[in-house]
N, C-alpha and C. Protein backbone atom coordinates (compact mmCIF):
# COMPACT_ATOMS: atom_id res chain seq x y z
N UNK A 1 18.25 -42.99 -42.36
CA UNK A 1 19.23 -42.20 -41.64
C UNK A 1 20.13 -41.51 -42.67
N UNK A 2 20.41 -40.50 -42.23
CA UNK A 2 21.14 -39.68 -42.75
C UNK A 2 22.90 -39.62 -42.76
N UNK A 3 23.86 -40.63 -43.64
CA UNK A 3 25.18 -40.98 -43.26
C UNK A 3 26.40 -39.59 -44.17
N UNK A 4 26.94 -39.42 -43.43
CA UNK A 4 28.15 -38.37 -43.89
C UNK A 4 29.26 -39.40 -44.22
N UNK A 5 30.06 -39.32 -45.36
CA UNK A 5 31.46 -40.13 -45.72
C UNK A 5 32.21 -39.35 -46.13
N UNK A 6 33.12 -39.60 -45.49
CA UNK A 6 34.45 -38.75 -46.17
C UNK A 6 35.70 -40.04 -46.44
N UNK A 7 36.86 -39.45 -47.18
CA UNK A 7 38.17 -39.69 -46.96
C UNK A 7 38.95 -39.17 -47.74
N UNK A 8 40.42 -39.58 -47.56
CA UNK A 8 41.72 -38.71 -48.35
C UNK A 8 41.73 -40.03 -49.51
N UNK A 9 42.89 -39.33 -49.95
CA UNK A 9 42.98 -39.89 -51.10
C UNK A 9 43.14 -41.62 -50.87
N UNK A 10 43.92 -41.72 -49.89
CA UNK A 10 44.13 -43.11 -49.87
C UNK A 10 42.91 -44.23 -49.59
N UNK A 11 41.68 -43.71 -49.06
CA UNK A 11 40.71 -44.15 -48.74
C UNK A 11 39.11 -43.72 -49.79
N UNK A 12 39.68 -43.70 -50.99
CA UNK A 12 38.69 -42.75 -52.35
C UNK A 12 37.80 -43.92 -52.60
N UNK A 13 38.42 -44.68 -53.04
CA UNK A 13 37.60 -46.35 -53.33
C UNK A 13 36.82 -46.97 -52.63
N UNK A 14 37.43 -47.03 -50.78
CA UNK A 14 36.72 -47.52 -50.24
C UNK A 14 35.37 -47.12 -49.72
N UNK A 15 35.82 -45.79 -49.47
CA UNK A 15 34.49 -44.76 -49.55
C UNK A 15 33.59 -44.83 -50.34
N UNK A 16 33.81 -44.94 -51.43
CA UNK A 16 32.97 -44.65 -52.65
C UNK A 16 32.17 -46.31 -52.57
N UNK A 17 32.79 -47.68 -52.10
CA UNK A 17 32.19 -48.68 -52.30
C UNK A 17 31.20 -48.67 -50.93
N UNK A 18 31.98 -47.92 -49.49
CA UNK A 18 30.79 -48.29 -48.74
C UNK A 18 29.45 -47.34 -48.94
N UNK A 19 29.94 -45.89 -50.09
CA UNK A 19 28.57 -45.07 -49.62
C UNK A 19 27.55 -46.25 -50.42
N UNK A 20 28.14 -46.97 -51.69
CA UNK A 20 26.92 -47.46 -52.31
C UNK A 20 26.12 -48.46 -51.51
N UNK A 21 26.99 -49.41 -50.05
CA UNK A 21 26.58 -50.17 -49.45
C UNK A 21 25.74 -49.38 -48.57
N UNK A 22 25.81 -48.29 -48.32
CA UNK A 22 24.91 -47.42 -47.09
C UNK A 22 23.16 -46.87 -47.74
N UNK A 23 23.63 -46.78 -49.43
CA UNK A 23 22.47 -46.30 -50.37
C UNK A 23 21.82 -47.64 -50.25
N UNK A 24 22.08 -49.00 -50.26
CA UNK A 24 21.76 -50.37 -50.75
C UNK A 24 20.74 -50.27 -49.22
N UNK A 25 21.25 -50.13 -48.35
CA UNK A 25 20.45 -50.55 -46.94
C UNK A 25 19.81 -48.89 -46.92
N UNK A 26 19.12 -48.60 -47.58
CA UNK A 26 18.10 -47.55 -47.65
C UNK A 26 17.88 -46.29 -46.84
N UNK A 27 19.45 -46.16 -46.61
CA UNK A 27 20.05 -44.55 -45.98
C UNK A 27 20.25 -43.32 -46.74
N UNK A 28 20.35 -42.66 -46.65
CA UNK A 28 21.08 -41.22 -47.65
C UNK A 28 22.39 -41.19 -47.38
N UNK A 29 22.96 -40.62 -48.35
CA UNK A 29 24.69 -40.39 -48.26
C UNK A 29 25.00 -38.68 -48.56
N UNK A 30 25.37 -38.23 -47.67
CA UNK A 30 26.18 -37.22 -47.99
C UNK A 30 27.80 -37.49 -47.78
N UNK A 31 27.99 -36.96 -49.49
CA UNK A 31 29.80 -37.30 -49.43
C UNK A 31 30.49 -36.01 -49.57
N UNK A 32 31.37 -36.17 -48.67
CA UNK A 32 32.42 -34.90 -48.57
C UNK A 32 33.71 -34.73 -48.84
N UNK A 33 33.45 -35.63 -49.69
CA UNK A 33 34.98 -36.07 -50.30
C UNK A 33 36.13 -37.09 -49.56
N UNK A 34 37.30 -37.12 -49.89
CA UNK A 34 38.04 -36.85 -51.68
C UNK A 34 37.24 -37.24 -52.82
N UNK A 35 37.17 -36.71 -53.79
CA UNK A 35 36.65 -37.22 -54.67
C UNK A 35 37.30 -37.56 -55.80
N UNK A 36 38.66 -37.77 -55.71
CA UNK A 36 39.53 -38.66 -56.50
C UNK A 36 40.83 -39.02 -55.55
N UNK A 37 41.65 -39.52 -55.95
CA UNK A 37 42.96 -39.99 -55.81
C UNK A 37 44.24 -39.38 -55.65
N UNK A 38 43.49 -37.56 -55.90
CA UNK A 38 45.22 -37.03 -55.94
C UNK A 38 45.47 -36.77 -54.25
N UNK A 39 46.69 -36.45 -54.39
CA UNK A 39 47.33 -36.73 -52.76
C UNK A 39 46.69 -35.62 -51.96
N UNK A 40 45.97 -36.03 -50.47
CA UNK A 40 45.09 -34.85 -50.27
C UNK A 40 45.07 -34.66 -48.70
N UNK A 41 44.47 -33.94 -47.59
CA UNK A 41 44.87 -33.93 -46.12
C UNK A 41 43.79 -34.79 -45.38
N UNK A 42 43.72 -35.63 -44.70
CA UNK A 42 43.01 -36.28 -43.82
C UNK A 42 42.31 -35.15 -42.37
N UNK A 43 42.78 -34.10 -42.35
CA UNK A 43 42.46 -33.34 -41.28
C UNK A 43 40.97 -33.07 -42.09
N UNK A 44 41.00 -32.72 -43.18
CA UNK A 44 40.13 -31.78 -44.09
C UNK A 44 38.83 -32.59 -43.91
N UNK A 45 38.88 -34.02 -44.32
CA UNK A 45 37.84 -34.72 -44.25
C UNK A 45 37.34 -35.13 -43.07
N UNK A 46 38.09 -35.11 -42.39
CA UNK A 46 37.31 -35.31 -40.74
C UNK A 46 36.92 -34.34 -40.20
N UNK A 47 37.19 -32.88 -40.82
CA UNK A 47 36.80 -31.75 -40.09
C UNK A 47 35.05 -31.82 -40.71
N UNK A 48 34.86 -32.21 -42.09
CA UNK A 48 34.01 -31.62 -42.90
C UNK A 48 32.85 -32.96 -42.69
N UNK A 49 33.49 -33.99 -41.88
CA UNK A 49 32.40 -35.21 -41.24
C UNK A 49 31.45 -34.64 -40.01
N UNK A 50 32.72 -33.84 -39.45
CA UNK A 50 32.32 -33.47 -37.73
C UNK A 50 31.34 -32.63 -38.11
N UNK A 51 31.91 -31.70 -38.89
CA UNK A 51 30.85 -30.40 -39.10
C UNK A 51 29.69 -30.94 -39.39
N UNK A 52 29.68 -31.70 -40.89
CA UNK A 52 28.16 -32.29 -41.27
C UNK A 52 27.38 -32.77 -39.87
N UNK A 53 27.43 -33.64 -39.25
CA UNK A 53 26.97 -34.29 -37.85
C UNK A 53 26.45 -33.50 -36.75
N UNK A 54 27.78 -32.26 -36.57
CA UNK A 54 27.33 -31.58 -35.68
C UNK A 54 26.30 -30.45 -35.85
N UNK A 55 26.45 -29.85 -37.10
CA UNK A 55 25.27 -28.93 -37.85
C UNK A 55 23.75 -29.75 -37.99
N UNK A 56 24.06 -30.96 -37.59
CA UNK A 56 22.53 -31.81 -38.21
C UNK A 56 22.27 -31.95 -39.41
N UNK A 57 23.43 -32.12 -40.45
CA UNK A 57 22.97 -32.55 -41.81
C UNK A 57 22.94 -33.77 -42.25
N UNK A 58 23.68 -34.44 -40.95
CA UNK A 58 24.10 -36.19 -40.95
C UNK A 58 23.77 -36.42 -39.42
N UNK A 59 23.39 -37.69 -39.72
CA UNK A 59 23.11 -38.36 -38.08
C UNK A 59 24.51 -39.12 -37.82
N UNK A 60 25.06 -39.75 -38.66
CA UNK A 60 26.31 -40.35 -38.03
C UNK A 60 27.14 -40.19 -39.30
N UNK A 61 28.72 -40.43 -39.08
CA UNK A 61 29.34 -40.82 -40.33
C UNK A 61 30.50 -42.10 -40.06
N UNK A 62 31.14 -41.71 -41.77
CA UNK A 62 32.15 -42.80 -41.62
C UNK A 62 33.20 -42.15 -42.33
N UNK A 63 34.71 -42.36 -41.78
CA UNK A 63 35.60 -41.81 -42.44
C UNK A 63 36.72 -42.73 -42.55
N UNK A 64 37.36 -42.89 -43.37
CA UNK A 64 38.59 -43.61 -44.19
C UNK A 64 39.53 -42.97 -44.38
N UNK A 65 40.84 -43.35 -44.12
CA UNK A 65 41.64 -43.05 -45.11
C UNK A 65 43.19 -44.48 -45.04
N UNK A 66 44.14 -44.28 -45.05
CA UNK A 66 45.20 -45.64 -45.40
C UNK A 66 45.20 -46.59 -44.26
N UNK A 67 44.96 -45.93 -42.94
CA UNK A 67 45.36 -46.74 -41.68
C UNK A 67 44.27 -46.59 -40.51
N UNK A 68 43.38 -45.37 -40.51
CA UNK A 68 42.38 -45.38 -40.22
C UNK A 68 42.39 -44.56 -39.20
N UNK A 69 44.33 -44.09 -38.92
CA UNK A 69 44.73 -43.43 -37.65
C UNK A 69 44.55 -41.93 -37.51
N UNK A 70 45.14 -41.61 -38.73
CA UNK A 70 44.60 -39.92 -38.99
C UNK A 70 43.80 -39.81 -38.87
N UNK A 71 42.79 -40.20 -39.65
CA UNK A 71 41.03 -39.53 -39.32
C UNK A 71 40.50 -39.46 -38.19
N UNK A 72 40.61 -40.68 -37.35
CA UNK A 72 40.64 -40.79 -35.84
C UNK A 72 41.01 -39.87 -35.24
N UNK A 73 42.46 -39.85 -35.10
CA UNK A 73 42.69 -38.78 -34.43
C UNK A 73 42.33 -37.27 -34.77
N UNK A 74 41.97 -36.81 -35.87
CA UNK A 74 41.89 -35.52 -36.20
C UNK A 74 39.98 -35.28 -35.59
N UNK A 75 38.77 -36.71 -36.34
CA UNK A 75 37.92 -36.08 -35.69
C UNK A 75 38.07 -36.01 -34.35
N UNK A 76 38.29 -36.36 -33.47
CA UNK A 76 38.17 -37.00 -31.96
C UNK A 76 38.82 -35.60 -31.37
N UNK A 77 39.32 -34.72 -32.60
CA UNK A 77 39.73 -33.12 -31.88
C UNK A 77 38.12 -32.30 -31.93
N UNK A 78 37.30 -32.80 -32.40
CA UNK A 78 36.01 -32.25 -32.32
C UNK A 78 35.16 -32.53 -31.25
N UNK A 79 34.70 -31.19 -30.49
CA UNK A 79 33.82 -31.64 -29.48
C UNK A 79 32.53 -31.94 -30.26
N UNK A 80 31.80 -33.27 -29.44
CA UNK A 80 30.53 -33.64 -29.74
C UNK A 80 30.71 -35.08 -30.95
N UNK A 81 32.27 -35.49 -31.26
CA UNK A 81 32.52 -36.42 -32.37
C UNK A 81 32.80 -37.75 -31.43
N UNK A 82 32.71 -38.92 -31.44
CA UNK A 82 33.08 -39.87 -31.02
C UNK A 82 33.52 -40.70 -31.90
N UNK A 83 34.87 -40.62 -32.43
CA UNK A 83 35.15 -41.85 -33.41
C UNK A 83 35.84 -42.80 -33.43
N UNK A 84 35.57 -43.75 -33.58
CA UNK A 84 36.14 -45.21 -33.51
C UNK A 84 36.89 -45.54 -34.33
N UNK A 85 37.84 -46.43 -34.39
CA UNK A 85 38.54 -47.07 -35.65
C UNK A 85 37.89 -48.51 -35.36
N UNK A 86 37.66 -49.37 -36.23
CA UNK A 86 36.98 -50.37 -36.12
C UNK A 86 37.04 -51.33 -37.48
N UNK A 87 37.59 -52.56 -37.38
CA UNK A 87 38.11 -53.39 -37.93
C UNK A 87 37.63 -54.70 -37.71
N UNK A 88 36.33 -54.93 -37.24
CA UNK A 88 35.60 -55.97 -36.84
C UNK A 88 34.15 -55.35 -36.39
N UNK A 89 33.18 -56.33 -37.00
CA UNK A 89 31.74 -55.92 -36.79
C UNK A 89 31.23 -55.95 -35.17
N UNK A 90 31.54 -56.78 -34.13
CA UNK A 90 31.68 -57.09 -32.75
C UNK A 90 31.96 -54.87 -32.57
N UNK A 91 33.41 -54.59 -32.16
CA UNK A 91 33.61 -53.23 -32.74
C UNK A 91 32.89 -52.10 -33.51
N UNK A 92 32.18 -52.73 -34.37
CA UNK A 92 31.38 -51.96 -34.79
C UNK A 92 29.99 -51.69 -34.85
N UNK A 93 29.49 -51.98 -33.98
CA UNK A 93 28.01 -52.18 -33.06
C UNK A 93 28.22 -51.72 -31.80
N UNK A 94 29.11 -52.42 -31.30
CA UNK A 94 29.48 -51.83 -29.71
C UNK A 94 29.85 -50.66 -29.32
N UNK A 95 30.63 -50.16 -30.53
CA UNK A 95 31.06 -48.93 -29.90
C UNK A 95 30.24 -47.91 -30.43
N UNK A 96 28.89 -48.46 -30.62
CA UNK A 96 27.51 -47.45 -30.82
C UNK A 96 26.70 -47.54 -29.58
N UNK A 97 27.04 -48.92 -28.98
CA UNK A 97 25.70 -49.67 -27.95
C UNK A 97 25.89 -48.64 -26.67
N UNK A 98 27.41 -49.21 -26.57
CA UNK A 98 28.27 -48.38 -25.63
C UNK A 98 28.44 -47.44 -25.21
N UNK A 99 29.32 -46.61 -26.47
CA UNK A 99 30.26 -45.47 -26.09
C UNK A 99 29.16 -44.53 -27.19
N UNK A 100 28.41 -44.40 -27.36
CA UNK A 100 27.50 -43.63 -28.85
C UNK A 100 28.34 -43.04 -29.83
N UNK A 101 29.32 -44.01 -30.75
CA UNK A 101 29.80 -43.58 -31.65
C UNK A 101 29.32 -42.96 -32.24
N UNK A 102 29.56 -41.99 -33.33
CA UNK A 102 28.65 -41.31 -34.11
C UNK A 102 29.69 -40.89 -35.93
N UNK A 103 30.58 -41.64 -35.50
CA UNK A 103 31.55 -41.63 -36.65
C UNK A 103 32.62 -43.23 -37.01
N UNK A 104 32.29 -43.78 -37.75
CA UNK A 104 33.21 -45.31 -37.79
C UNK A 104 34.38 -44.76 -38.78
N UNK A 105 35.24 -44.99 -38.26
CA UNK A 105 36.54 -44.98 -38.95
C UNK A 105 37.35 -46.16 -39.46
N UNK A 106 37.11 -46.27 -40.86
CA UNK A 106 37.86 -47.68 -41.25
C UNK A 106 39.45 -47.52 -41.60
N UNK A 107 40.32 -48.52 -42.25
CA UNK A 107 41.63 -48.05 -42.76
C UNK A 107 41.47 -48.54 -43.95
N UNK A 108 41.65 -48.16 -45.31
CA UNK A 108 41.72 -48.88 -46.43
C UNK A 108 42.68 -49.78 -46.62
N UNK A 109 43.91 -49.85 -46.10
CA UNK A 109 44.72 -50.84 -46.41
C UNK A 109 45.09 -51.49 -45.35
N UNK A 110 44.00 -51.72 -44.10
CA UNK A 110 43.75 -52.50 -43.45
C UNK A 110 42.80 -53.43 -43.43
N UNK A 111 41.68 -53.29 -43.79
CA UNK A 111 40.51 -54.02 -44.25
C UNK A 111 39.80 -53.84 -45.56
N UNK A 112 39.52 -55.05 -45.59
CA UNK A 112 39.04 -55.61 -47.21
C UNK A 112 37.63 -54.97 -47.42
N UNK A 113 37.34 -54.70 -48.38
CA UNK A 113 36.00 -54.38 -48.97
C UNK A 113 34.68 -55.09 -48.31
N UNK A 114 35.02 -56.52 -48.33
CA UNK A 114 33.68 -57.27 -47.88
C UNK A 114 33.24 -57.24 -46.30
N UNK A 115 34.69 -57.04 -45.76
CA UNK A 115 34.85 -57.10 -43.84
C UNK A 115 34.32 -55.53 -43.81
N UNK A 116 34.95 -54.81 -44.77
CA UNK A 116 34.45 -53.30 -44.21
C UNK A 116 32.56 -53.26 -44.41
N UNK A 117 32.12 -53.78 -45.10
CA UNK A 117 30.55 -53.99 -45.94
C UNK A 117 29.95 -54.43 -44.62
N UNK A 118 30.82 -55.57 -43.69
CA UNK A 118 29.99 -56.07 -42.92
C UNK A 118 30.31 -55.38 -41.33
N UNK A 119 31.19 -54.55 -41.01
CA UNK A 119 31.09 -53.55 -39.88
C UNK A 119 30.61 -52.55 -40.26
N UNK A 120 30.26 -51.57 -41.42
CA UNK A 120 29.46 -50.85 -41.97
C UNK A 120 27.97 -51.18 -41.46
N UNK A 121 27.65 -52.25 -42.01
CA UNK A 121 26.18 -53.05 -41.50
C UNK A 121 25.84 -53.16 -39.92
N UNK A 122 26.71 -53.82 -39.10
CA UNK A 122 26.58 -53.75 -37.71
C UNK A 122 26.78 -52.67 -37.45
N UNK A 123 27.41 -51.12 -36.91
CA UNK A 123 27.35 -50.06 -37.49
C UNK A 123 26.22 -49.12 -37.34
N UNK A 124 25.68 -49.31 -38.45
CA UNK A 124 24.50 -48.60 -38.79
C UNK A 124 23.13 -49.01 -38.77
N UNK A 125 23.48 -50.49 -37.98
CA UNK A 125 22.57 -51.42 -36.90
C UNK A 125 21.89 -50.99 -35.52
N UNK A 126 23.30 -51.02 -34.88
CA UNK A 126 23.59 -50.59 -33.77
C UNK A 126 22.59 -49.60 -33.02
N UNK A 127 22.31 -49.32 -32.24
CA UNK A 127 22.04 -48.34 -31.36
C UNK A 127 21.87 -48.05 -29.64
N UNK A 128 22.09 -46.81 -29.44
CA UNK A 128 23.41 -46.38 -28.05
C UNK A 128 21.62 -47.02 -27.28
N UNK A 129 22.20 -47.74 -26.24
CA UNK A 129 21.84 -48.21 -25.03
C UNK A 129 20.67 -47.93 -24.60
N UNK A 130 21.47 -46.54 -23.78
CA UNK A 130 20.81 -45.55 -22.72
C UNK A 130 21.41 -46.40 -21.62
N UNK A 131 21.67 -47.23 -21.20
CA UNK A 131 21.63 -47.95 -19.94
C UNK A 131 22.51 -46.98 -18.93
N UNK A 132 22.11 -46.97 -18.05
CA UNK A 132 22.91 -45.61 -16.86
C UNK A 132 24.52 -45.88 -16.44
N UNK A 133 25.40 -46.96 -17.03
CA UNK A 133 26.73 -47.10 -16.41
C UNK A 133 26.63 -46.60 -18.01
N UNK A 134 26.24 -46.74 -19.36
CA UNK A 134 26.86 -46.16 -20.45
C UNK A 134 26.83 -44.81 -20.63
N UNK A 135 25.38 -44.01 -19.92
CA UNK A 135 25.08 -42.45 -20.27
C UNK A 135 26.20 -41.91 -19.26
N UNK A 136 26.53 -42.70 -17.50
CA UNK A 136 27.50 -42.44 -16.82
C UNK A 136 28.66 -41.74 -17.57
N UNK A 137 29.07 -43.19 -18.08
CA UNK A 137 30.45 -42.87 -18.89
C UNK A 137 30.76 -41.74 -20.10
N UNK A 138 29.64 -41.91 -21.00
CA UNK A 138 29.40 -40.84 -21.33
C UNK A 138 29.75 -39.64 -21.20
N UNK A 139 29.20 -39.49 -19.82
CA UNK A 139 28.91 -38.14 -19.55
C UNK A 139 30.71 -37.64 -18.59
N UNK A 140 31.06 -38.57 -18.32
CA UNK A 140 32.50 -38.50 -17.96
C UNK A 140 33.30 -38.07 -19.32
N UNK A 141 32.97 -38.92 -20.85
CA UNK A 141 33.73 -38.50 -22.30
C UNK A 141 33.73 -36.47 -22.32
N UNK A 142 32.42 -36.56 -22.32
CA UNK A 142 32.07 -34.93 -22.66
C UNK A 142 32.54 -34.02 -21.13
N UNK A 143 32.63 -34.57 -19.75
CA UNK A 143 33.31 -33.60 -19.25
C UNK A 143 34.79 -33.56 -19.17
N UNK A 144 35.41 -34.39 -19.63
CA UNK A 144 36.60 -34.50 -20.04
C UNK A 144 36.72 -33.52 -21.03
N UNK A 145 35.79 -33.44 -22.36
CA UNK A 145 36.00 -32.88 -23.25
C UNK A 145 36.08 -31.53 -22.93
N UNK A 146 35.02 -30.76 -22.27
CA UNK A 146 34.77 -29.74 -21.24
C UNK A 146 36.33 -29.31 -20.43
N UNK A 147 37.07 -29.86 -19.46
CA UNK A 147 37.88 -29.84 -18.85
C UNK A 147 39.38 -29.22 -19.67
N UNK A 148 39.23 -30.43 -20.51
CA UNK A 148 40.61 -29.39 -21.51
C UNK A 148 40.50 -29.08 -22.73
N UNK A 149 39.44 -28.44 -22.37
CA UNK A 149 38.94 -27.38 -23.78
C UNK A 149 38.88 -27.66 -25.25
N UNK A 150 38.73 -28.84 -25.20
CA UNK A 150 38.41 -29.31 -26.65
C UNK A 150 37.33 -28.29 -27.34
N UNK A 151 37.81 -27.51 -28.17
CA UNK A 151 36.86 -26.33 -28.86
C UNK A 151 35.79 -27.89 -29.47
């Protein structure tokens, strides 16, 4: 599979440790930065996750940055993005099984390297259902999205 990573500055490290965990379990990585530490916008990298995903250059991604809240909220302004913040592997399977995440959002200075390694893994485990109360709901996310014009 094909994984997109991004984050801001505050999330450079952790990024950089899960793409090698995503290369280790025999995925591709496309990274879209930060690619260092200087102080940088969280909009930028979630725009440039959505895009990868939605163009088809990535099948899913993951984005980081200090709290896990920005990125969240900035992709989740993208129609066709579903992103989670997720801080437990339970969380991070489900809200693929479920809701067809297609973006995991961690916080770097919320979770540790090894906890993030192992919702990364469930994650990119995972896969959406189909079951008809989940495509239901679903399909309620995207006409919502539809309704108030989420470009």
């Amino acid at each position: 599979m094909k994984i997109v990573i991004g984050s801001d500055h505050a999330g450079f490290q952790l990024k950089n440790a899960m793409g090698d965990v995503i290369r280790s379990l025999g995925h591709s990585v496309l990274d879209v930065g930060a690619f260092n530490e200087n102080p940088s916008d969280y909009p930028d990298y979630a725009e440039a996750v959505g895009r990868a995903i939605l163009d088809g250059r990535a099948e899913r991604g993951v984005l980081i940055c200090g709290s896990g809240v920005g990125v969240s909220v900035a992709a989740n302004k993208i129609k066709g993005i579903r992103a989670g913040i997720c801080h437990d592997t339970y969380s991070g399977h489900q809200g693929v099984e479920h809701d067809n995440m297609n973006v995991l959002v961690m916080g770097s200075r919320v979770i540790g390297e090894k906890l993030a390694e192992d919702v990364v893994r469930a994650y990119l485990a995972a896969q959406f259902t189909n079951e008809e109360r989940h495509v239901r709901r679903l399909a309620k996310v995207h006409a919502l999205e539809d309704k108030f014009g989420k470009p």
